[in-house]
Protein backbone atom coordinates (compact mmCIF):
# COMPACT_ATOMS: atom_id res chain seq x y z
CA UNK A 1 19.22 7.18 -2.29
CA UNK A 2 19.65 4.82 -5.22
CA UNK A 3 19.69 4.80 -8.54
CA UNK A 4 16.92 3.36 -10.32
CA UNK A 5 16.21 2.66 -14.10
CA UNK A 6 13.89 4.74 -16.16
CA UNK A 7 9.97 3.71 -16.57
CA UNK A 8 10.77 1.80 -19.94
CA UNK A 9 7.05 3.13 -21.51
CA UNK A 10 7.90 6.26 -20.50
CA UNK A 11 4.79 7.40 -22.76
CA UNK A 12 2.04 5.62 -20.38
CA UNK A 13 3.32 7.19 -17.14
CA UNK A 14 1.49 8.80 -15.24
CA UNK A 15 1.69 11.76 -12.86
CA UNK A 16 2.54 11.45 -9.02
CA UNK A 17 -0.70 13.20 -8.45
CA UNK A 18 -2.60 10.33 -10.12
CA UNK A 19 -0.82 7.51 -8.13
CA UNK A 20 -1.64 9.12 -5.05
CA UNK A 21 -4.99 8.87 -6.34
CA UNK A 22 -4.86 5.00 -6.90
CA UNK A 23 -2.70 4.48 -3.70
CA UNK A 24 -5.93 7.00 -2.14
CA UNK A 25 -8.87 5.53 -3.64
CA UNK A 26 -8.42 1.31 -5.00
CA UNK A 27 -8.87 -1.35 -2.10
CA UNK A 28 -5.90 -3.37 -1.56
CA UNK A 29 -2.83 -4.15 -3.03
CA UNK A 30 0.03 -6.47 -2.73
CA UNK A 31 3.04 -5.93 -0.67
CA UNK A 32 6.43 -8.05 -1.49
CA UNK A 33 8.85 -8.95 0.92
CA UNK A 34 12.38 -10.74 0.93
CA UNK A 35 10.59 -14.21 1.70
CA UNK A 36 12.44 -17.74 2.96
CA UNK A 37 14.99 -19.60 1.49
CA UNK A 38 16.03 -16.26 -1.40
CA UNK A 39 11.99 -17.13 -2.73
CA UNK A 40 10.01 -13.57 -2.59
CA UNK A 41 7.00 -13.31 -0.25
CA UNK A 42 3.81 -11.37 -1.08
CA UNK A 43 0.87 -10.76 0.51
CA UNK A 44 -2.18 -9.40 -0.59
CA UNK A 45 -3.15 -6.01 2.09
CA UNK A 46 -5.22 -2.90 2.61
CA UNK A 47 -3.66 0.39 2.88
CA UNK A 48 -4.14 3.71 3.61
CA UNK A 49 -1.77 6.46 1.88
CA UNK A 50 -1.63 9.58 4.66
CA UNK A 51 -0.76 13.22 2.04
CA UNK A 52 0.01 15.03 5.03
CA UNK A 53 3.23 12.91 4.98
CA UNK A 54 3.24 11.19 2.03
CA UNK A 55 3.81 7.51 3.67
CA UNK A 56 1.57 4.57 3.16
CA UNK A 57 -0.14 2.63 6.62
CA UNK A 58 -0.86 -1.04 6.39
CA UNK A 59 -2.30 -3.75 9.86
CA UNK A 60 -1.71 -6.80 10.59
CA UNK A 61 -1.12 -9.36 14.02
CA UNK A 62 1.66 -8.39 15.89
CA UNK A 63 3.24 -11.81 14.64
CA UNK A 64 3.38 -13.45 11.98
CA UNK A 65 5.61 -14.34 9.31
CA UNK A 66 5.37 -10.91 7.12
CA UNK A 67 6.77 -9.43 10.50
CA UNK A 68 9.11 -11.65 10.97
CA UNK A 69 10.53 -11.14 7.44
CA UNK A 70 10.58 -7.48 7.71
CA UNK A 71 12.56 -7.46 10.74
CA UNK A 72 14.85 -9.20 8.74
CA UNK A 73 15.20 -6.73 5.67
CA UNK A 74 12.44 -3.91 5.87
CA UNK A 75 13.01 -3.14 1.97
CA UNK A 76 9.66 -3.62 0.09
CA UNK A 77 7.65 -3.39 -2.94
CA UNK A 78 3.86 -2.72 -2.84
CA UNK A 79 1.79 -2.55 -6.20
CA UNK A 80 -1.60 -1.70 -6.77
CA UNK A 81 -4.32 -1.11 -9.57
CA UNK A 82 -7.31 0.65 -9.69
CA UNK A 83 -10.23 -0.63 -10.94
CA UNK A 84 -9.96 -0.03 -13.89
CA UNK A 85 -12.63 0.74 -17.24
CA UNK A 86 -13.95 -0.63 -20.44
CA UNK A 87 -14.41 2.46 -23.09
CA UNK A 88 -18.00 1.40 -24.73
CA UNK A 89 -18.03 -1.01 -27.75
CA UNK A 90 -13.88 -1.55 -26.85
CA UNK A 91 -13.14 -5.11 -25.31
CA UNK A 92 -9.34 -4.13 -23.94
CA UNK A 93 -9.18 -2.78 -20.08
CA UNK A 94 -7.41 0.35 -19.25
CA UNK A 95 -5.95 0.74 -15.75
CA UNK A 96 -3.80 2.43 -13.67
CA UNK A 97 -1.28 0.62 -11.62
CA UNK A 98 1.49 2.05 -9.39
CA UNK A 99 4.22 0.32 -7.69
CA UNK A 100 5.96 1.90 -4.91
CA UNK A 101 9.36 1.24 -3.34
CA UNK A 102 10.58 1.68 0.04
CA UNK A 103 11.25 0.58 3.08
CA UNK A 104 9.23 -0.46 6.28
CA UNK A 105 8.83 -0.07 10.02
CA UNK A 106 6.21 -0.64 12.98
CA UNK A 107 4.65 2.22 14.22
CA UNK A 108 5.70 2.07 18.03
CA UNK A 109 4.28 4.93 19.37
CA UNK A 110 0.36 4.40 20.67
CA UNK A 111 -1.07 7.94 19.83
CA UNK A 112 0.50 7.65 16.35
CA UNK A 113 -0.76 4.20 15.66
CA UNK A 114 -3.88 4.83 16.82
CA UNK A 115 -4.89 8.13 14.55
CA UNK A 116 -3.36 6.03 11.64
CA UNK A 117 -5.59 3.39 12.63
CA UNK A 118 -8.48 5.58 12.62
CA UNK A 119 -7.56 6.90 9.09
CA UNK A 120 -7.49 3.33 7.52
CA UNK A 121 -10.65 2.22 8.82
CA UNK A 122 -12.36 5.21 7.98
CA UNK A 123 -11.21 4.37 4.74
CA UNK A 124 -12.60 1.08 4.98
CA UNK A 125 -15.75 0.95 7.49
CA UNK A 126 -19.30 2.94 7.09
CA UNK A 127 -18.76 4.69 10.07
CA UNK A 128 -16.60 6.07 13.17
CA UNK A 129 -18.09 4.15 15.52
CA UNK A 130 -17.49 1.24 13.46
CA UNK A 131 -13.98 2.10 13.64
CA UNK A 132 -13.66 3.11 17.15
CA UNK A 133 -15.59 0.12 18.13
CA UNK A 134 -13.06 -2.07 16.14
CA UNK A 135 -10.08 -0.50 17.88
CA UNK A 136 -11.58 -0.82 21.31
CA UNK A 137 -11.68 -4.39 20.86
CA UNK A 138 -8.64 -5.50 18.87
CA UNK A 139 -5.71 -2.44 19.70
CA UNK A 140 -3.39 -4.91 21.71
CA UNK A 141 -3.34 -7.37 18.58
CA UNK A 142 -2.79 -4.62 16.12
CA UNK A 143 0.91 -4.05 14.56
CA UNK A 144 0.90 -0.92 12.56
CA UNK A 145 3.46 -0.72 9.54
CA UNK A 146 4.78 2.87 7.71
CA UNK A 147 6.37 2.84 4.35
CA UNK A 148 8.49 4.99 3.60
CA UNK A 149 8.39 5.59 -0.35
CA UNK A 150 11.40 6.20 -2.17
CA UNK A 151 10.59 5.84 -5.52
CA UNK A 152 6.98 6.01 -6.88
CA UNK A 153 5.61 5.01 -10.44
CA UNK A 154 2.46 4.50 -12.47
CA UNK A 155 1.23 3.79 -15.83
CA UNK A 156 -1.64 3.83 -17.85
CA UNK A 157 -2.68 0.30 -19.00
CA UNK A 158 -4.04 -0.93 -21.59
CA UNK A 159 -4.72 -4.39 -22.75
CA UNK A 160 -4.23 -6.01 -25.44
């Protein structure tokens, strides 16, 4: 475990229970890498956030240069923002954005990266036979990735 600093404005965090929320409910986010030549490497990606064990899911090819980097060094940042709102009358945004740390692997076993599979397209697609019909056609390209989270935190945003 390491040591990491304090959330600086402490007095816009917010709760674990609301970043699973965002990590639950907004779209996509953007996961960082250890890139080429000591540059960072981010890409933007769906997710799916699974409470049962409290890991995040993301797909992709099973090659590629995002796998090839996390072979490398499997530590990763992913950050993510919800949609965010206008109060009435008010021109400044308020959001909530997380940014998890961790580290990540491929999911190797088939019946575990399958139900994962089904969980982020349900997330995603109108329907399970959208899903299953997607799987049935695309499982032997599929690479399925786990973070781990080690250190979780959110803030309320607003802009000004």
């Amino acid at each position: 475990m390491y040591n990491y600093r304090k959330m600086r404005r402490f007095k816009q965090e917010i709760t674990r229970e609301e970043c699973i929320e965002v990590l639950k409910k907004a779209p996509r986010g953007v996961l960082s890498m250890h890139g080429e030549n000591g540059f960072p490497y981010s890409v933007p990606i769906n997710q799916y956030y699974d409470e049962e064990n409290g890991k995040l899911y993301f797909h992709g090819a099973k090659e590629g240069l995002k796998l090839d980097l996390l072979r490398e060094n499997n530590k990763v940042c992913f950050t993510i923002l919800d949609e965010g709102y206008q109060n009435e009358g008010e021109w400044p945004m308020h959001f909530h954005s997380v940014i998890c740390l961790g580290t990540i692997h491929e999911v190797t076993d088939q019946k575990s990266l399958i139900y994962h599979l089904r969980k982020l397209g349900n997330k995603y697609y109108p329907s399970e036979e959208d899903v299953e019909d997607l799987i049935a056609k695309t499982i032997s390209r599929i690479c399925m990735l786990q973070m781990d989270i080690e250190k979780m935190t959110g803030k309320h945003v607003k802009e000004s």
